[in-house]
C-alpha atoms as a PDB file:
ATOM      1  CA  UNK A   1      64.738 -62.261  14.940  1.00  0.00           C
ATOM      2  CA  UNK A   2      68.159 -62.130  14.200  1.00  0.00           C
ATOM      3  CA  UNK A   3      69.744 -58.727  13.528  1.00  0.00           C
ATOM      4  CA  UNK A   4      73.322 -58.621  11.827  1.00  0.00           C
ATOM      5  CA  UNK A   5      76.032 -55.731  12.065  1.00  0.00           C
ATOM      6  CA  UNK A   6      76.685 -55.011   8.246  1.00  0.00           C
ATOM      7  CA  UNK A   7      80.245 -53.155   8.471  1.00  0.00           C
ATOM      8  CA  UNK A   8      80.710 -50.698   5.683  1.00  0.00           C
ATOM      9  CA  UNK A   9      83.235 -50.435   3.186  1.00  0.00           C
ATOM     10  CA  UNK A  10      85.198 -47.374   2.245  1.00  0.00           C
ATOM     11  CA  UNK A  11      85.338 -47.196  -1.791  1.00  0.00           C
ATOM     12  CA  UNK A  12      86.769 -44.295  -3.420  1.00  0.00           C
ATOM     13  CA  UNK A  13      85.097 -42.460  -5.839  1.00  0.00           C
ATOM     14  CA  UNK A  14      85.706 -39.478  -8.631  1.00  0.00           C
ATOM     15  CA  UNK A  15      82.435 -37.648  -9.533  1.00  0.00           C
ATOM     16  CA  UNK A  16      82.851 -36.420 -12.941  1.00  0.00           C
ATOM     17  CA  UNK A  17      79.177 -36.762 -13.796  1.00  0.00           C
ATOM     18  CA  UNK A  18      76.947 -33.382 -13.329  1.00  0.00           C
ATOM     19  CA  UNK A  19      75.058 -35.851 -11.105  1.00  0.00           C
ATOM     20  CA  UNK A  20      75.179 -36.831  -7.216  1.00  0.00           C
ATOM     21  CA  UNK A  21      77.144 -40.296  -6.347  1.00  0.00           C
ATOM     22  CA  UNK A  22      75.141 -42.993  -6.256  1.00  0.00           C
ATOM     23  CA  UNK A  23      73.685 -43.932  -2.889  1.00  0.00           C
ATOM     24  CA  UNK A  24      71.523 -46.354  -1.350  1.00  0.00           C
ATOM     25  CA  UNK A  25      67.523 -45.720  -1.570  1.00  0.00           C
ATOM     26  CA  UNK A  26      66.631 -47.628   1.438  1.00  0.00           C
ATOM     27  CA  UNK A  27      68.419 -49.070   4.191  1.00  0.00           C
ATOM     28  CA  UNK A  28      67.978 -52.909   2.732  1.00  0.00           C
ATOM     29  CA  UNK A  29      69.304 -51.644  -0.742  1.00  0.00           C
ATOM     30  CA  UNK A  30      71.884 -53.974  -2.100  1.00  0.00           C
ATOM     31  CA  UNK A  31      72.396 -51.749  -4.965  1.00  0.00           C
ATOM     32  CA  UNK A  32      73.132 -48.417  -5.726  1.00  0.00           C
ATOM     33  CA  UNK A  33      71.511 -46.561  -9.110  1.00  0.00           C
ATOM     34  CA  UNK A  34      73.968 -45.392 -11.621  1.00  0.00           C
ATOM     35  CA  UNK A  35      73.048 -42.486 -13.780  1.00  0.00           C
ATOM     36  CA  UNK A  36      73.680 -41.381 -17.238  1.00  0.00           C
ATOM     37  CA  UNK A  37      76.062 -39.062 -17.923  1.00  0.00           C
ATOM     38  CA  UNK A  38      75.344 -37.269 -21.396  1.00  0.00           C
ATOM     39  CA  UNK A  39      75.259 -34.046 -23.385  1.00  0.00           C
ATOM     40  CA  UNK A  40      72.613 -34.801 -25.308  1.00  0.00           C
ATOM     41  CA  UNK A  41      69.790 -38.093 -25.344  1.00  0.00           C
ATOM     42  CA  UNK A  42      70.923 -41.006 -27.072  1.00  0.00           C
ATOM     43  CA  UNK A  43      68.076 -43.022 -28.487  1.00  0.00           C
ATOM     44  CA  UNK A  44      68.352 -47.119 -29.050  1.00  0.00           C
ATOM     45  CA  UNK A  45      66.119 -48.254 -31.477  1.00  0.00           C
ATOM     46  CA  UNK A  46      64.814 -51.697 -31.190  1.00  0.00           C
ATOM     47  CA  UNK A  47      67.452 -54.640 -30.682  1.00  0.00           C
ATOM     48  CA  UNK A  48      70.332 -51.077 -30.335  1.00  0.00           C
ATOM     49  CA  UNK A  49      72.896 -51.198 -27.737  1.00  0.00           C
ATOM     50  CA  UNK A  50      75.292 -48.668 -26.715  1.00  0.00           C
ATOM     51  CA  UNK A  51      78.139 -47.763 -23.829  1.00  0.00           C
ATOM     52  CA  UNK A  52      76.526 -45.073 -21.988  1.00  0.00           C
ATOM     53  CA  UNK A  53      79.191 -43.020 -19.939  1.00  0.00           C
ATOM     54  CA  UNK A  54      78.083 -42.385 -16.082  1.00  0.00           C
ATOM     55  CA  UNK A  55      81.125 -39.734 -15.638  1.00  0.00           C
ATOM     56  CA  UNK A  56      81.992 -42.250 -12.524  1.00  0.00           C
ATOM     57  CA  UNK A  57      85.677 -43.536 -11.536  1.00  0.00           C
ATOM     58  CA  UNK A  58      86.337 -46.045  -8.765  1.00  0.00           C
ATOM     59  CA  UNK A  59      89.054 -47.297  -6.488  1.00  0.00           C
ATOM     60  CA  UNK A  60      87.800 -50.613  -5.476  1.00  0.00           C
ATOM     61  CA  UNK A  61      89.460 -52.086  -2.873  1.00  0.00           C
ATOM     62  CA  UNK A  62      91.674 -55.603  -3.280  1.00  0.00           C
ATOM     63  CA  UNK A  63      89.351 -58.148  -2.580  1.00  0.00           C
ATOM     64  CA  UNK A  64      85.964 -56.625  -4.090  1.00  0.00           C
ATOM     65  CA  UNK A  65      84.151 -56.140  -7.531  1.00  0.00           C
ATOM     66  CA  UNK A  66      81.954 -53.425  -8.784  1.00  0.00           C
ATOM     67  CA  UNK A  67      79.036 -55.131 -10.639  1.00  0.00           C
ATOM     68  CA  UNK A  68      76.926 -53.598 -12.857  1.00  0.00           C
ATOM     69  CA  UNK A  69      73.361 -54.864 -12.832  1.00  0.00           C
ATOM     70  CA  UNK A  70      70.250 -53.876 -14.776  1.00  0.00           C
ATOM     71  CA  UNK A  71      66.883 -51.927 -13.207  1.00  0.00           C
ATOM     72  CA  UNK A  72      63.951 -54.415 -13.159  1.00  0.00           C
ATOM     73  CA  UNK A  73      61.853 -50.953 -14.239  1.00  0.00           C
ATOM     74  CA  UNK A  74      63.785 -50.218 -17.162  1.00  0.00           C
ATOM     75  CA  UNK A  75      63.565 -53.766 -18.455  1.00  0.00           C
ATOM     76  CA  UNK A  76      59.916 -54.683 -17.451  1.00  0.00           C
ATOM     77  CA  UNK A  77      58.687 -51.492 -18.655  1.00  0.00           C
ATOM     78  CA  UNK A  78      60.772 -51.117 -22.092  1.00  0.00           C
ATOM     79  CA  UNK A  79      63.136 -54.191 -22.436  1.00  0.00           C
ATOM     80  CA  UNK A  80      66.070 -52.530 -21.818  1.00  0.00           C
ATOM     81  CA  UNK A  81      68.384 -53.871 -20.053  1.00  0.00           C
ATOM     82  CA  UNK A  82      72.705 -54.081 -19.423  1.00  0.00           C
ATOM     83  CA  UNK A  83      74.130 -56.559 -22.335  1.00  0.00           C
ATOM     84  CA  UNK A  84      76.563 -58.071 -20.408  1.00  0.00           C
ATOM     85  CA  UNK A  85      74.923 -58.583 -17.155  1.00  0.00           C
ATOM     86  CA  UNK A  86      76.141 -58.752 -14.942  1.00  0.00           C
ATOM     87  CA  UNK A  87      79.213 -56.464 -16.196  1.00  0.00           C
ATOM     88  CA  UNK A  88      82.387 -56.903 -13.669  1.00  0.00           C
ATOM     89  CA  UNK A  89      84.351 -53.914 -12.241  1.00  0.00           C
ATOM     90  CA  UNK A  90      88.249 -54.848 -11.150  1.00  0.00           C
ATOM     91  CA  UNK A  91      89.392 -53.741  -8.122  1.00  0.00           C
ATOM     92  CA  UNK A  92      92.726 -52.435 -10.422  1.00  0.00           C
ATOM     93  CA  UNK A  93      90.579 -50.632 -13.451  1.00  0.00           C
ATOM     94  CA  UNK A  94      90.634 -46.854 -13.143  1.00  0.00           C
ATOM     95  CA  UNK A  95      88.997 -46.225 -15.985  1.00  0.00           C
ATOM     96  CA  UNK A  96      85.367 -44.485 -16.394  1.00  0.00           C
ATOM     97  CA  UNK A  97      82.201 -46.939 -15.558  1.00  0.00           C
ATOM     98  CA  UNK A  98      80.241 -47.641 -18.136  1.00  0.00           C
ATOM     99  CA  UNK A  99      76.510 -49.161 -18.826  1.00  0.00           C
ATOM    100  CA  UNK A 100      76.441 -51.177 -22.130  1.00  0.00           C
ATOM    101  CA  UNK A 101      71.944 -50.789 -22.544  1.00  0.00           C
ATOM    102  CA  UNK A 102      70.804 -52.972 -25.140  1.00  0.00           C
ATOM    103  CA  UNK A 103      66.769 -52.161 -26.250  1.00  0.00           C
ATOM    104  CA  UNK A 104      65.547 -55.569 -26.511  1.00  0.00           C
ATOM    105  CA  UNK A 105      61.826 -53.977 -26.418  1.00  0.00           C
ATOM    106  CA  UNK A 106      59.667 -53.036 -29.867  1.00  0.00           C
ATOM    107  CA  UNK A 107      59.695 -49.200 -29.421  1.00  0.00           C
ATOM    108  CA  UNK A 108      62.741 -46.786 -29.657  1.00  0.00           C
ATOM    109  CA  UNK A 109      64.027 -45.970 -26.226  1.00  0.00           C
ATOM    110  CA  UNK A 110      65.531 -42.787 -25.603  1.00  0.00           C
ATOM    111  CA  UNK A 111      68.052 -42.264 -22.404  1.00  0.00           C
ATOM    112  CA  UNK A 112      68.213 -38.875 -21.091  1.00  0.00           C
ATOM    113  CA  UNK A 113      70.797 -36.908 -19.160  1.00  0.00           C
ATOM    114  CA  UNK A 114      71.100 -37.876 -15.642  1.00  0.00           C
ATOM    115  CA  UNK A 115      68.530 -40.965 -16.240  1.00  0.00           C
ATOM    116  CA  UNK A 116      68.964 -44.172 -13.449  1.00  0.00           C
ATOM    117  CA  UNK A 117      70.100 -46.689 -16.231  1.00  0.00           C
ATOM    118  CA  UNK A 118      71.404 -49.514 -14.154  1.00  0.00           C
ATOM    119  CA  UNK A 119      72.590 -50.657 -10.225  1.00  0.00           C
ATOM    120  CA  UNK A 120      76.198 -50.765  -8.833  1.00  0.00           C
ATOM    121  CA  UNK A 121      76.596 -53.790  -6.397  1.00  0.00           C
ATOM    122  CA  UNK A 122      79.888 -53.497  -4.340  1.00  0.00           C
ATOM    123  CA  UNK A 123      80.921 -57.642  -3.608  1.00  0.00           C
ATOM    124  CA  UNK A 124      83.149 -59.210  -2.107  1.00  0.00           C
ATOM    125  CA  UNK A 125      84.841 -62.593  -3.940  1.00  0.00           C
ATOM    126  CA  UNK A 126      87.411 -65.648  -3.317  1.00  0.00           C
ATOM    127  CA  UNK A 127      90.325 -66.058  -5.433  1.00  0.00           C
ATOM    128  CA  UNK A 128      91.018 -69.914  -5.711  1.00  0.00           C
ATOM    129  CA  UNK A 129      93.196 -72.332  -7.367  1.00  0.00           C
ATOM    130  CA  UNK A 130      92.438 -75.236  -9.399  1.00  0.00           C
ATOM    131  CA  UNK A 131      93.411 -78.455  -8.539  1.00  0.00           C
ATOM    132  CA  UNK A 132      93.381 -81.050 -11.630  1.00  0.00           C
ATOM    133  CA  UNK A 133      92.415 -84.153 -11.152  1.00  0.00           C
ATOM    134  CA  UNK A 134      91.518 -87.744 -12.960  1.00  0.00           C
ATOM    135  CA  UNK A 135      87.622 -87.353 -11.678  1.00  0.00           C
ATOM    136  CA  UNK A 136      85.622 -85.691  -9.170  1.00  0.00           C
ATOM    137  CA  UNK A 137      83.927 -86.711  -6.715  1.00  0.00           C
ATOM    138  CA  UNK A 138      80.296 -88.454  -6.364  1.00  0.00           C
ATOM    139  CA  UNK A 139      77.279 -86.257  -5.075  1.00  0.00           C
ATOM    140  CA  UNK A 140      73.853 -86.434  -5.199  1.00  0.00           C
ATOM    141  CA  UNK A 141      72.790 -84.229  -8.210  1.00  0.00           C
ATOM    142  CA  UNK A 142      75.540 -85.555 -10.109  1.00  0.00           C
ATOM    143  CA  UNK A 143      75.614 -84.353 -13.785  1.00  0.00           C
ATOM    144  CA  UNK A 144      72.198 -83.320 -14.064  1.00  0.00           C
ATOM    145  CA  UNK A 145      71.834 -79.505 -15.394  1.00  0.00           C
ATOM    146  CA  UNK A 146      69.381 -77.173 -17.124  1.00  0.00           C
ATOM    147  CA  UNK A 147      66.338 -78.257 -15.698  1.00  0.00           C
ATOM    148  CA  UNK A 148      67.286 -81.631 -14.186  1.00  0.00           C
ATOM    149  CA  UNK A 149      65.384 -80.803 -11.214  1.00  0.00           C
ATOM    150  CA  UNK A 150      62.342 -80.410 -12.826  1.00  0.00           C
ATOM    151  CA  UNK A 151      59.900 -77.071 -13.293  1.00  0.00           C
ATOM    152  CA  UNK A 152      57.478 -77.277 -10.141  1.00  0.00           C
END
Protein backbone atom coordinates (compact mmCIF):
# COMPACT_ATOMS: atom_id res chain seq x y z
CA UNK A 1 0.00 0.00 0.00
CA UNK A 2 1.23 3.16 -0.87
CA UNK A 3 0.78 6.03 1.61
CA UNK A 4 1.32 9.73 0.32
CA UNK A 5 2.34 12.92 2.46
CA UNK A 6 -0.56 15.41 1.51
CA UNK A 7 1.14 18.91 2.54
CA UNK A 8 -1.41 21.44 3.58
CA UNK A 9 -2.12 24.70 2.34
CA UNK A 10 -2.50 27.86 4.34
CA UNK A 11 -5.73 29.83 2.92
CA UNK A 12 -6.92 32.80 4.61
CA UNK A 13 -10.20 33.20 5.67
CA UNK A 14 -12.79 36.05 7.16
CA UNK A 15 -15.71 34.47 9.13
CA UNK A 16 -18.52 36.77 8.84
CA UNK A 17 -21.12 34.03 8.96
CA UNK A 18 -22.71 33.27 12.64
CA UNK A 19 -21.38 29.82 11.65
CA UNK A 20 -17.95 27.83 12.24
CA UNK A 21 -15.41 27.75 9.05
CA UNK A 22 -15.82 25.07 7.07
CA UNK A 23 -13.67 22.04 7.82
CA UNK A 24 -13.06 18.69 6.67
CA UNK A 25 -15.55 15.77 7.98
CA UNK A 26 -13.17 13.00 7.60
CA UNK A 27 -9.65 12.69 6.99
CA UNK A 28 -10.21 11.54 3.06
CA UNK A 29 -12.59 14.64 2.60
CA UNK A 30 -11.77 16.47 -0.55
CA UNK A 31 -14.31 18.99 0.25
CA UNK A 32 -15.27 21.17 2.80
CA UNK A 33 -19.30 22.04 3.51
CA UNK A 34 -20.27 25.59 3.09
CA UNK A 35 -23.16 26.89 5.06
CA UNK A 36 -25.87 29.34 4.60
CA UNK A 37 -25.65 32.46 5.94
CA UNK A 38 -29.25 34.08 6.36
CA UNK A 39 -31.62 36.10 8.52
CA UNK A 40 -34.45 34.51 7.64
CA UNK A 41 -35.27 30.99 5.24
CA UNK A 42 -35.41 31.59 1.72
CA UNK A 43 -37.65 29.14 -0.05
CA UNK A 44 -37.05 28.09 -4.02
CA UNK A 45 -39.97 26.92 -5.51
CA UNK A 46 -39.68 24.44 -8.23
CA UNK A 47 -37.18 25.26 -11.23
CA UNK A 48 -36.13 28.79 -8.48
CA UNK A 49 -32.61 29.68 -8.11
CA UNK A 50 -31.05 32.13 -5.93
CA UNK A 51 -27.37 33.51 -4.59
CA UNK A 52 -27.35 32.39 -1.13
CA UNK A 53 -24.70 34.42 0.96
CA UNK A 54 -22.32 32.04 3.24
CA UNK A 55 -20.90 35.32 5.17
CA UNK A 56 -17.35 33.71 3.93
CA UNK A 57 -14.26 35.79 2.40
CA UNK A 58 -11.10 34.16 1.07
CA UNK A 59 -7.50 34.90 0.26
CA UNK A 60 -6.62 32.19 -2.08
CA UNK A 61 -3.29 31.84 -2.74
CA UNK A 62 -1.63 32.51 -6.52
CA UNK A 63 -1.76 29.35 -8.07
CA UNK A 64 -5.16 27.83 -6.58
CA UNK A 65 -9.04 28.06 -7.10
CA UNK A 66 -11.85 27.84 -4.69
CA UNK A 67 -14.55 25.64 -6.34
CA UNK A 68 -17.84 25.48 -5.38
CA UNK A 69 -19.47 22.09 -5.78
CA UNK A 70 -22.95 20.78 -5.00
CA UNK A 71 -23.94 18.08 -1.95
CA UNK A 72 -24.94 14.73 -3.58
CA UNK A 73 -27.72 14.80 -0.44
CA UNK A 74 -29.20 17.94 -1.30
CA UNK A 75 -29.58 17.01 -4.95
CA UNK A 76 -30.54 13.25 -4.64
CA UNK A 77 -32.89 13.97 -1.98
CA UNK A 78 -34.63 17.33 -3.39
CA UNK A 79 -32.94 18.26 -6.77
CA UNK A 80 -31.22 21.00 -5.64
CA UNK A 81 -28.24 21.60 -6.64
CA UNK A 82 -25.34 24.77 -7.47
CA UNK A 83 -26.37 26.29 -11.11
CA UNK A 84 -23.15 26.85 -12.23
CA UNK A 85 -21.29 23.88 -11.11
CA UNK A 86 -18.80 23.83 -10.66
CA UNK A 87 -18.66 27.75 -9.71
CA UNK A 88 -14.80 29.05 -9.78
CA UNK A 89 -13.24 31.14 -6.95
CA UNK A 90 -10.03 33.48 -8.16
CA UNK A 91 -7.21 33.49 -6.24
CA UNK A 92 -7.55 37.71 -6.63
CA UNK A 93 -11.57 37.98 -5.73
CA UNK A 94 -12.13 39.30 -2.22
CA UNK A 95 -15.47 39.46 -2.41
CA UNK A 96 -18.15 37.33 -0.26
CA UNK A 97 -18.65 33.46 -1.50
CA UNK A 98 -21.64 32.75 -2.72
CA UNK A 99 -23.89 29.44 -3.59
CA UNK A 100 -26.15 30.09 -6.66
CA UNK A 101 -29.01 26.76 -5.55
CA UNK A 102 -31.25 26.16 -8.28
CA UNK A 103 -34.51 23.67 -7.15
CA UNK A 104 -34.63 21.51 -10.07
CA UNK A 105 -36.93 19.04 -7.84
CA UNK A 106 -41.10 19.16 -7.88
CA UNK A 107 -41.58 20.42 -4.26
CA UNK A 108 -40.66 23.91 -2.80
CA UNK A 109 -37.36 23.74 -1.01
CA UNK A 110 -36.75 25.88 1.79
CA UNK A 111 -32.91 26.72 2.97
CA UNK A 112 -32.51 27.53 6.49
CA UNK A 113 -29.98 29.52 8.48
CA UNK A 114 -26.75 27.85 8.90
CA UNK A 115 -27.94 24.86 6.41
CA UNK A 116 -24.73 22.78 4.51
CA UNK A 117 -25.81 24.00 0.94
CA UNK A 118 -22.79 23.08 -1.07
CA UNK A 119 -18.71 21.88 -0.83
CA UNK A 120 -15.60 24.16 -1.13
CA UNK A 121 -12.74 22.28 -3.00
CA UNK A 122 -9.35 24.16 -2.62
CA UNK A 123 -7.28 23.13 -6.28
CA UNK A 124 -4.50 23.69 -7.57
CA UNK A 125 -4.32 24.62 -11.67
CA UNK A 126 -1.74 25.29 -14.71
CA UNK A 127 -1.78 28.45 -16.48
CA UNK A 128 -0.77 27.69 -20.20
CA UNK A 129 -0.39 29.30 -23.46
CA UNK A 130 -1.81 28.49 -26.70
CA UNK A 131 0.14 27.70 -29.47
CA UNK A 132 -1.81 28.07 -32.99
CA UNK A 133 -1.25 25.91 -35.40
CA UNK A 134 -2.40 24.64 -39.14
CA UNK A 135 -3.57 21.04 -37.50
CA UNK A 136 -2.99 18.92 -34.63
CA UNK A 137 -1.69 16.07 -34.26
CA UNK A 138 -2.99 12.31 -34.95
CA UNK A 139 -4.07 10.10 -31.86
CA UNK A 140 -5.99 7.30 -31.37
CA UNK A 141 -9.50 8.59 -30.32
CA UNK A 142 -9.25 11.17 -32.81
CA UNK A 143 -12.45 13.31 -33.15
CA UNK A 144 -14.76 11.04 -31.63
CA UNK A 145 -16.89 12.76 -28.63
CA UNK A 146 -20.14 12.40 -26.70
CA UNK A 147 -20.39 8.88 -26.50
CA UNK A 148 -17.90 7.72 -29.15
CA UNK A 149 -16.71 5.17 -26.88
CA UNK A 150 -19.75 3.55 -26.52
CA UNK A 151 -22.20 3.02 -23.19
CA UNK A 152 -20.91 -0.43 -21.67
Amino acid sequence: MTTLTRAQLQVRILNKSKHPSPSYATAHSAGMDLRANLEAPITLAPGQFRLIPTGLFLELPEGTEAQVRPRSGLAFKHGVTVLNSPGTIDADYRGEVGVLLINHGQEPFEVKDGERIAQLVIARYVRVSFEEVPDLRASERGAGGFGHTGTH
